[in-house]
C-alpha atoms as a PDB file:
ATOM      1  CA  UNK A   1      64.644  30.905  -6.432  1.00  0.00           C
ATOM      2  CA  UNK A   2      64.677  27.053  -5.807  1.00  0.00           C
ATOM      3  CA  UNK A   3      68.049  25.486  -6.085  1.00  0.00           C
ATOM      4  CA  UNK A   4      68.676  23.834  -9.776  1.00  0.00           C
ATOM      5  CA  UNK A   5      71.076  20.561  -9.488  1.00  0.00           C
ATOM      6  CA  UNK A   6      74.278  20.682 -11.090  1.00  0.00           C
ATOM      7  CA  UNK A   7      74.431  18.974 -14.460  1.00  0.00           C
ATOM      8  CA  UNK A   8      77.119  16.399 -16.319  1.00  0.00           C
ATOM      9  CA  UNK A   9      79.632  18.558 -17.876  1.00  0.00           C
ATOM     10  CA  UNK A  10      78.900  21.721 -15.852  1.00  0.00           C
ATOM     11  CA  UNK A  11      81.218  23.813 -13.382  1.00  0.00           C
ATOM     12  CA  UNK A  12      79.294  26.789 -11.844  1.00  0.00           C
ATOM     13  CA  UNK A  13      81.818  29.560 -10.283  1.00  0.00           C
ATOM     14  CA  UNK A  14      80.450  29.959  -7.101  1.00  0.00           C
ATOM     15  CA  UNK A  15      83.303  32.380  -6.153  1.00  0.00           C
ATOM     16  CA  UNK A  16      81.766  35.502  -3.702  1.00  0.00           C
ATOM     17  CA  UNK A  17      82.460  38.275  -5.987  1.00  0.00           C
ATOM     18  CA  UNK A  18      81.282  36.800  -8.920  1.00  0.00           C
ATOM     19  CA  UNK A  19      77.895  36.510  -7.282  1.00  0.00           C
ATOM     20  CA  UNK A  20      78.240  39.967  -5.969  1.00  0.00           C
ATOM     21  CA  UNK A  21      78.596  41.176  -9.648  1.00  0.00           C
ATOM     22  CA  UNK A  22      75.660  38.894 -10.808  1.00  0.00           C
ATOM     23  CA  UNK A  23      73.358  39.905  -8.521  1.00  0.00           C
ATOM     24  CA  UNK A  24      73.783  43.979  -9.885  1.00  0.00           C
ATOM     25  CA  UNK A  25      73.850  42.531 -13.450  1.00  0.00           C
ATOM     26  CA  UNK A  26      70.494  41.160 -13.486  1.00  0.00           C
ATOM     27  CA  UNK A  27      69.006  44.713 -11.644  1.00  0.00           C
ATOM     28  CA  UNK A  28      67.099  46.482 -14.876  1.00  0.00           C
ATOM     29  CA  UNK A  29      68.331  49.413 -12.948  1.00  0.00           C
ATOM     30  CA  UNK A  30      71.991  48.612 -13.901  1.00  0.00           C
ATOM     31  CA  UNK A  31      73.061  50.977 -16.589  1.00  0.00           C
ATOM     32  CA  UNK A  32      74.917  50.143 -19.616  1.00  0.00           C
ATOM     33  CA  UNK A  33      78.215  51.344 -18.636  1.00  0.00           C
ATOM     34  CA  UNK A  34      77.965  49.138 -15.277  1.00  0.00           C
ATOM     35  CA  UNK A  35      76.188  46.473 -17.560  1.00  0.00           C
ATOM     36  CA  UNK A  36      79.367  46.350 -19.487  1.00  0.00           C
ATOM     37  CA  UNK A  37      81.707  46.688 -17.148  1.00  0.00           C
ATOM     38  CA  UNK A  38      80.365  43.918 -14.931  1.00  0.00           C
ATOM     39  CA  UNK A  39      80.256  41.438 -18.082  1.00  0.00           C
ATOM     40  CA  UNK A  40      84.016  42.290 -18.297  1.00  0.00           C
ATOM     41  CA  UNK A  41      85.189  41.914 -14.460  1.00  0.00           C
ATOM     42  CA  UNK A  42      82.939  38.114 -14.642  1.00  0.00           C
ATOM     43  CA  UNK A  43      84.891  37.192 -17.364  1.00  0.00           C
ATOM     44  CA  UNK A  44      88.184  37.880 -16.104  1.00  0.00           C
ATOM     45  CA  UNK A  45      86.958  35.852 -12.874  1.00  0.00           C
ATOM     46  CA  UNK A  46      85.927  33.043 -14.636  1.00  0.00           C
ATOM     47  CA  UNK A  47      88.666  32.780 -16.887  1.00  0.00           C
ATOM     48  CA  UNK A  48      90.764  31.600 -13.609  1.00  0.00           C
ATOM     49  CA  UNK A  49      88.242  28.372 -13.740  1.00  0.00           C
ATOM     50  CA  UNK A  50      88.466  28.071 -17.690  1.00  0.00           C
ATOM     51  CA  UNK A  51      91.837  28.145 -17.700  1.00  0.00           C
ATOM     52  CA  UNK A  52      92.989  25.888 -14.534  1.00  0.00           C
ATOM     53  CA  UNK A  53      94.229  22.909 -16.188  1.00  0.00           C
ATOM     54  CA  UNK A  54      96.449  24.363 -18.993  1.00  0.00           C
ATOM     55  CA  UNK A  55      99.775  22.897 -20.110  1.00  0.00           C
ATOM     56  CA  UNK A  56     102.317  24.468 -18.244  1.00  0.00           C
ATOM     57  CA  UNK A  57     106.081  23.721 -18.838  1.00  0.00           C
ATOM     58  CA  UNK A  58     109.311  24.921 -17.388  1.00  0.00           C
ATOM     59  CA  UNK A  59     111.737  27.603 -17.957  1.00  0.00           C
ATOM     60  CA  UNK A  60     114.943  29.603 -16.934  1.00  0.00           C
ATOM     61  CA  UNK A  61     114.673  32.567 -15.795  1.00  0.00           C
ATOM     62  CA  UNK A  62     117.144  35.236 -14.697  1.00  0.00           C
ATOM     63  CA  UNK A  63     116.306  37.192 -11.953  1.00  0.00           C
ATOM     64  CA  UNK A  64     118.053  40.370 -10.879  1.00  0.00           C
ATOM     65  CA  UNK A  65     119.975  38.058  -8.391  1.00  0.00           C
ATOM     66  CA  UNK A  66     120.234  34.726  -9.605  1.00  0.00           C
ATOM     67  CA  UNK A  67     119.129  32.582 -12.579  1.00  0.00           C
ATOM     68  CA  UNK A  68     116.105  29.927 -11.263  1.00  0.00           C
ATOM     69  CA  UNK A  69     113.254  28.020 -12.979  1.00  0.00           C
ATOM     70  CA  UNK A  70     109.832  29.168 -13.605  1.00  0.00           C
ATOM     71  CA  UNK A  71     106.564  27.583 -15.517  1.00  0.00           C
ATOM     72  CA  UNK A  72     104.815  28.707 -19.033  1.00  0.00           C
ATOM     73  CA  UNK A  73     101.495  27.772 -20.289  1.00  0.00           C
ATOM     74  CA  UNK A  74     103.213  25.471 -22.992  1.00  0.00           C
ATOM     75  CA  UNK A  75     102.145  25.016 -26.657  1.00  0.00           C
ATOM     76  CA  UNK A  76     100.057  27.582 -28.956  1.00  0.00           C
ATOM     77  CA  UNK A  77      98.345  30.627 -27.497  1.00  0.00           C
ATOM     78  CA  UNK A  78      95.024  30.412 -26.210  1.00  0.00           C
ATOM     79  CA  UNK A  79      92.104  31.572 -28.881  1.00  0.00           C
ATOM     80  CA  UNK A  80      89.002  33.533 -27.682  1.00  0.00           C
ATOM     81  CA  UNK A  81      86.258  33.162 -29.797  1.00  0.00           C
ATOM     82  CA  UNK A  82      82.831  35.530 -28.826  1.00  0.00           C
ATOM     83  CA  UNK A  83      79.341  34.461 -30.635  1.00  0.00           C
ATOM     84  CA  UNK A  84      78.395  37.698 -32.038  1.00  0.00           C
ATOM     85  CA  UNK A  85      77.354  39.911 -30.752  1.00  0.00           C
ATOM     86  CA  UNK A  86      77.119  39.472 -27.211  1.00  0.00           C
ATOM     87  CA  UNK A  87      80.087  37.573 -26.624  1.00  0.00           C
ATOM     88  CA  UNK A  88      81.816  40.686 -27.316  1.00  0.00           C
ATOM     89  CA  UNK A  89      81.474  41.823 -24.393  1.00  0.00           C
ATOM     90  CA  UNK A  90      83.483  39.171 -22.519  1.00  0.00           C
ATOM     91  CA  UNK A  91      86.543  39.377 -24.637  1.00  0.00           C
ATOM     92  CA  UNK A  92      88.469  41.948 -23.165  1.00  0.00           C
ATOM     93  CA  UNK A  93      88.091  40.981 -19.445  1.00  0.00           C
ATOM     94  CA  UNK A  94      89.833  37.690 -20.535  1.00  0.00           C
ATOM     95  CA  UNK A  95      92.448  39.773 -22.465  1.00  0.00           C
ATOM     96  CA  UNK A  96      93.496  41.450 -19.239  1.00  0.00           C
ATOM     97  CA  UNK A  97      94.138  37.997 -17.728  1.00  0.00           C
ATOM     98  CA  UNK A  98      95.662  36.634 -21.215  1.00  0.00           C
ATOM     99  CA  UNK A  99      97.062  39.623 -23.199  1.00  0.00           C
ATOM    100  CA  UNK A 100      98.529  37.307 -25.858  1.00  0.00           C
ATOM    101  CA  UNK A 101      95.647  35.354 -26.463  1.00  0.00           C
ATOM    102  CA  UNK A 102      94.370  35.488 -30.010  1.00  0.00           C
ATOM    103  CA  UNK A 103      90.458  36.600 -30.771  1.00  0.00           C
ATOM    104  CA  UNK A 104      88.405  34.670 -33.353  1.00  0.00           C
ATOM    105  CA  UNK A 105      84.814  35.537 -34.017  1.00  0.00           C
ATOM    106  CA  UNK A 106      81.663  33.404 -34.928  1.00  0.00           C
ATOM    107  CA  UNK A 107      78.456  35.314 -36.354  1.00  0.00           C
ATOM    108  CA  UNK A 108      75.134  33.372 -36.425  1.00  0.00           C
ATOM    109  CA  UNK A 109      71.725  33.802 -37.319  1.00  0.00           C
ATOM    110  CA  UNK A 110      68.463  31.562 -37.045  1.00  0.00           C
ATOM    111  CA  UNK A 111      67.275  30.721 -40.218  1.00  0.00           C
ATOM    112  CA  UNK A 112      63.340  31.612 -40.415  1.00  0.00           C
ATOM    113  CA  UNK A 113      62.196  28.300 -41.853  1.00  0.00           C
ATOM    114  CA  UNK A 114      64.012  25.654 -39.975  1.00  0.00           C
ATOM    115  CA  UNK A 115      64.873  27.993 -36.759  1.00  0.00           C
ATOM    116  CA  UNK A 116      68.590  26.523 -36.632  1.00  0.00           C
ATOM    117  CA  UNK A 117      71.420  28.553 -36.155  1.00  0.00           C
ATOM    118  CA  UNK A 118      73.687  29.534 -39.813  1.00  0.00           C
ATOM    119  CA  UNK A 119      76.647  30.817 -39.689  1.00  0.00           C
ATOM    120  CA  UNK A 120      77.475  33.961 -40.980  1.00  0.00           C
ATOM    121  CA  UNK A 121      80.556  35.041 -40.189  1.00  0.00           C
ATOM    122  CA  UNK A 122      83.662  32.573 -38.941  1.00  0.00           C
ATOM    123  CA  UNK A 123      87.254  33.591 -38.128  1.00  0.00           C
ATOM    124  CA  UNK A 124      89.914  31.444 -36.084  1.00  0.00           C
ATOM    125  CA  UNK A 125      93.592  31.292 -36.498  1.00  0.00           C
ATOM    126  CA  UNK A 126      94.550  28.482 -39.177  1.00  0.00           C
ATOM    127  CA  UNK A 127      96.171  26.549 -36.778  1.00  0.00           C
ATOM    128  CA  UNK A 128      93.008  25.324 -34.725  1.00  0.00           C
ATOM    129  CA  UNK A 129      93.983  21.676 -33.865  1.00  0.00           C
ATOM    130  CA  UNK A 130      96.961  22.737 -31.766  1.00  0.00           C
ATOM    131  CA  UNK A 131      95.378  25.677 -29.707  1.00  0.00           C
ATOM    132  CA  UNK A 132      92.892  25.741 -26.607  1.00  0.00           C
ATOM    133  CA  UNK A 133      89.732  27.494 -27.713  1.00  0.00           C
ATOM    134  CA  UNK A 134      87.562  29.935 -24.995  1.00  0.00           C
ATOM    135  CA  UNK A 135      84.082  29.936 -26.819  1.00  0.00           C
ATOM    136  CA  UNK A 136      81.952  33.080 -25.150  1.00  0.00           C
ATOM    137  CA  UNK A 137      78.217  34.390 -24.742  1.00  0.00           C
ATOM    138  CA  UNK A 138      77.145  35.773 -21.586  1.00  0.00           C
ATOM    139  CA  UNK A 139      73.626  33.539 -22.101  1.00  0.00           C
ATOM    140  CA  UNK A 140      73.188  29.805 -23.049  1.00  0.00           C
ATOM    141  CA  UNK A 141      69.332  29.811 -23.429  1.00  0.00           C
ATOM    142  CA  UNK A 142      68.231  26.695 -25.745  1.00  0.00           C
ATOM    143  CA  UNK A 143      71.742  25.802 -26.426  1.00  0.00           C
ATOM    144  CA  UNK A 144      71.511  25.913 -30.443  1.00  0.00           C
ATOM    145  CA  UNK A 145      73.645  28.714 -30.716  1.00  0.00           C
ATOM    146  CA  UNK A 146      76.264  27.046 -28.412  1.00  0.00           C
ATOM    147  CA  UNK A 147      76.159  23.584 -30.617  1.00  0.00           C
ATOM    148  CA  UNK A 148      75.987  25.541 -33.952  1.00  0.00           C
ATOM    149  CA  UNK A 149      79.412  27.348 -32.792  1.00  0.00           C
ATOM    150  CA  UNK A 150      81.441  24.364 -31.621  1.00  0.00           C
ATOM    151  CA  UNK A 151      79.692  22.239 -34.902  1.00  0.00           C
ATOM    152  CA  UNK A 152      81.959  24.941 -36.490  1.00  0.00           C
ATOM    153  CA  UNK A 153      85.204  25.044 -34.355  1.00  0.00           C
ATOM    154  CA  UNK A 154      85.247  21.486 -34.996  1.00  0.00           C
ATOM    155  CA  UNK A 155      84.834  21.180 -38.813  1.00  0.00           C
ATOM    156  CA  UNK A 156      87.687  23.968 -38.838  1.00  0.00           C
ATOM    157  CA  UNK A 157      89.858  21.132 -36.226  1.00  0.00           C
ATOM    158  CA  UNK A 158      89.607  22.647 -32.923  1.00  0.00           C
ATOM    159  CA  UNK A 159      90.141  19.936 -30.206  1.00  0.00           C
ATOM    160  CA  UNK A 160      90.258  21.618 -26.994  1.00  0.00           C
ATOM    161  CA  UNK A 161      86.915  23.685 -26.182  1.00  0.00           C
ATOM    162  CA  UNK A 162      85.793  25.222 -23.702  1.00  0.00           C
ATOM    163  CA  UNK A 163      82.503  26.833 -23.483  1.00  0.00           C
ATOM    164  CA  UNK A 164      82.165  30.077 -21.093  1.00  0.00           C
ATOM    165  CA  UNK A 165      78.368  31.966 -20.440  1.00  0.00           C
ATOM    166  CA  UNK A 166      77.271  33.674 -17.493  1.00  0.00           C
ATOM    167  CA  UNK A 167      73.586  32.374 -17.029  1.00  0.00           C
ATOM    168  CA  UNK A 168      72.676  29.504 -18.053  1.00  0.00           C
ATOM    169  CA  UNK A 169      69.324  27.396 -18.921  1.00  0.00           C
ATOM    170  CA  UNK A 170      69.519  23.674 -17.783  1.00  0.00           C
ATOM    171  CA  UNK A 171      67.829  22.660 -21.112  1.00  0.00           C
ATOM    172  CA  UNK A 172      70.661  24.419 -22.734  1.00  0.00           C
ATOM    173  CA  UNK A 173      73.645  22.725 -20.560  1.00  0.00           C
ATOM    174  CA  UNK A 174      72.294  19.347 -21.446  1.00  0.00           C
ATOM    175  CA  UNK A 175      71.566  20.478 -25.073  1.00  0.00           C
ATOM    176  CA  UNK A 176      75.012  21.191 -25.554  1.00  0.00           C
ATOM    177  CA  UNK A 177      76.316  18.457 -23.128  1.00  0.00           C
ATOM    178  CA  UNK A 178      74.416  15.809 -25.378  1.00  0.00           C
ATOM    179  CA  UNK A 179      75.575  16.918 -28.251  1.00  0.00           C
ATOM    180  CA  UNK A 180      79.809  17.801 -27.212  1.00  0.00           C
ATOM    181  CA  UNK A 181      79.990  15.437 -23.767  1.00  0.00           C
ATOM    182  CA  UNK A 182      84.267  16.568 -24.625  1.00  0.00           C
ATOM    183  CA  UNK A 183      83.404  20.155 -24.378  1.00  0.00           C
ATOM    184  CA  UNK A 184      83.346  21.933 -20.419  1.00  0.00           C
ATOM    185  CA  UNK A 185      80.706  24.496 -19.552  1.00  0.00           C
ATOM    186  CA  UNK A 186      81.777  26.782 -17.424  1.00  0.00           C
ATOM    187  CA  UNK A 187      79.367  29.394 -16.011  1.00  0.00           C
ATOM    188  CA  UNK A 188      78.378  31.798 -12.895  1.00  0.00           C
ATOM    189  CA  UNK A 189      74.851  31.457 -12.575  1.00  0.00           C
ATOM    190  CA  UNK A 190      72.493  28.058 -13.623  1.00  0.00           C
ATOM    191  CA  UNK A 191      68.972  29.740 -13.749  1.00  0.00           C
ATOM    192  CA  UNK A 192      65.561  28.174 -13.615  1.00  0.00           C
ATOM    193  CA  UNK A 193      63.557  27.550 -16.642  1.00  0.00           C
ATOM    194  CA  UNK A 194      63.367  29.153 -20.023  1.00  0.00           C
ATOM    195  CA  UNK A 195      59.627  31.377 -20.629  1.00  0.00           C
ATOM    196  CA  UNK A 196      57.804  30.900 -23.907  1.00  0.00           C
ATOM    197  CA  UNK A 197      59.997  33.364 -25.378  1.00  0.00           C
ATOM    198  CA  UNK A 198      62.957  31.788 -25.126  1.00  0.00           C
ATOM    199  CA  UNK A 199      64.570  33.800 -22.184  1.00  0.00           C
ATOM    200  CA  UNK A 200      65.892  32.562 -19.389  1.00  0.00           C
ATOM    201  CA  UNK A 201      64.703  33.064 -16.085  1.00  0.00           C
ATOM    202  CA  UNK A 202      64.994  35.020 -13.706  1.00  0.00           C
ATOM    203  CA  UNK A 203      67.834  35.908 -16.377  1.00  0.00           C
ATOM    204  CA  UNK A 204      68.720  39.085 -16.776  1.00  0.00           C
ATOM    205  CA  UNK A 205      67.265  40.140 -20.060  1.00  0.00           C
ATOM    206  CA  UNK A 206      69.009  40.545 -23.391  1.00  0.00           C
ATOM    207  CA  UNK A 207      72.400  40.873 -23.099  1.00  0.00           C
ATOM    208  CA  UNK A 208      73.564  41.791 -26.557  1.00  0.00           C
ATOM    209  CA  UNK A 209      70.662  44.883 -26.050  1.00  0.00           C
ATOM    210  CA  UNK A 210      71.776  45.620 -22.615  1.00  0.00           C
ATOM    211  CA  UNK A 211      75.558  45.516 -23.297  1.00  0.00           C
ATOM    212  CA  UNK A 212      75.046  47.810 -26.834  1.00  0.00           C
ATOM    213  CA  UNK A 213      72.254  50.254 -25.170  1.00  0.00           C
ATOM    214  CA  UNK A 214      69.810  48.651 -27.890  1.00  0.00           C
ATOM    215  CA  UNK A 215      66.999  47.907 -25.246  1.00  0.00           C
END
């Protein structure tokens, strides 16, 4: 495939296992159990990039020997929030890194006249302008989805996003760069091209069908 240039606002994770597990994620031979499982180890990987520049501050700690000082990720909890439904899947791969994170959810659909995304379904902890928001979906195709979900962390007063996907379109980075330059995309895999259809290529096909065994 020929080499894509990165893009403003982008940081691919170029780590070796995480393009081990790509490479078997695309394969149409992967089953869904392996599908899903994969989606959860990248996730967990990636959240190490996501998550590098937290707050940190220090404590006291008391050891079985002696009492010393440690560090904390300092202020309010970090908030995952998965586009349904295929953000799902990253969720609890990012749990097993941050087990006290909290989980909001954002349900959209594409409205058959005007083809923009509508929200169906939002949930985020009340507190949203003091927490660090994860926003996940394994793909970020045209980007609308992506815009249409941080349009609505926003309005509810999120102020720290980041955005997390596993392949991604460049017309979607710079659609959502363009329209949230403050908001970090953070992916595995920056793909070619998007076919008439809307998927990305060489992709790996739907993941909300390959993830739910709906193919």
């Amino acid at each position: 495939m020929p080499t894509t240039p990165a893009l403003p606002g982008l940081t691919l994770v170029r780590h070796p296992l995480v393009q081990h597990k790509i490479s078997i994620l695309r394969d149409r031979a992967t089953p869904t159990k392996i599908f899903k499982e994969l989606v959860d180890e990248i996730a967990m990987l990636m959240a190490y990039e996501a998550t590098i520049d937290l707050g940190l501050e220090t404590v006291e700690v008391d050891t079985p020997l002696e009492r010393t000082t440690g560090q904390r990720v300092s202020g309010k909890k970090l908030t995952l929030v998965p586009i349904l439904r295929a953000g799902l899947g990253m969720v609890e791969g990012i749990l097993k890194l941050v087990p006290a994170a909290r989980v909001g959810h954002i349900g959209l659909y594409r409205d058959h006249d005007t083809l923009e995304p509508v929200d169906y379904y939002f949930k985020i902890p009340g507190d949203a302008a003091e927490r660090d928001f994860l926003l996940l979906d394994p793909m970020l195709a045209t980007g609308g989805s992506a815009v249409a979900a941080i349009n609505s962390l926003k309005r509810a007063g999120a102020q720290r996003i980041r955005f997390l996907c596993i392949v991604a379109a460049p017309i979607g980075v710079t659609r959502v760069h363009d329209a949230h330059p403050d908001v970090p995309i953070i992916c595995a895999a920056l793909d070619r091209e998007l076919n008439e259809h809307g998927y990305i290529l060489p992709g790996l096909g739907d993941a909300g069908d390959r993830l739910f065994g709906t193919r």
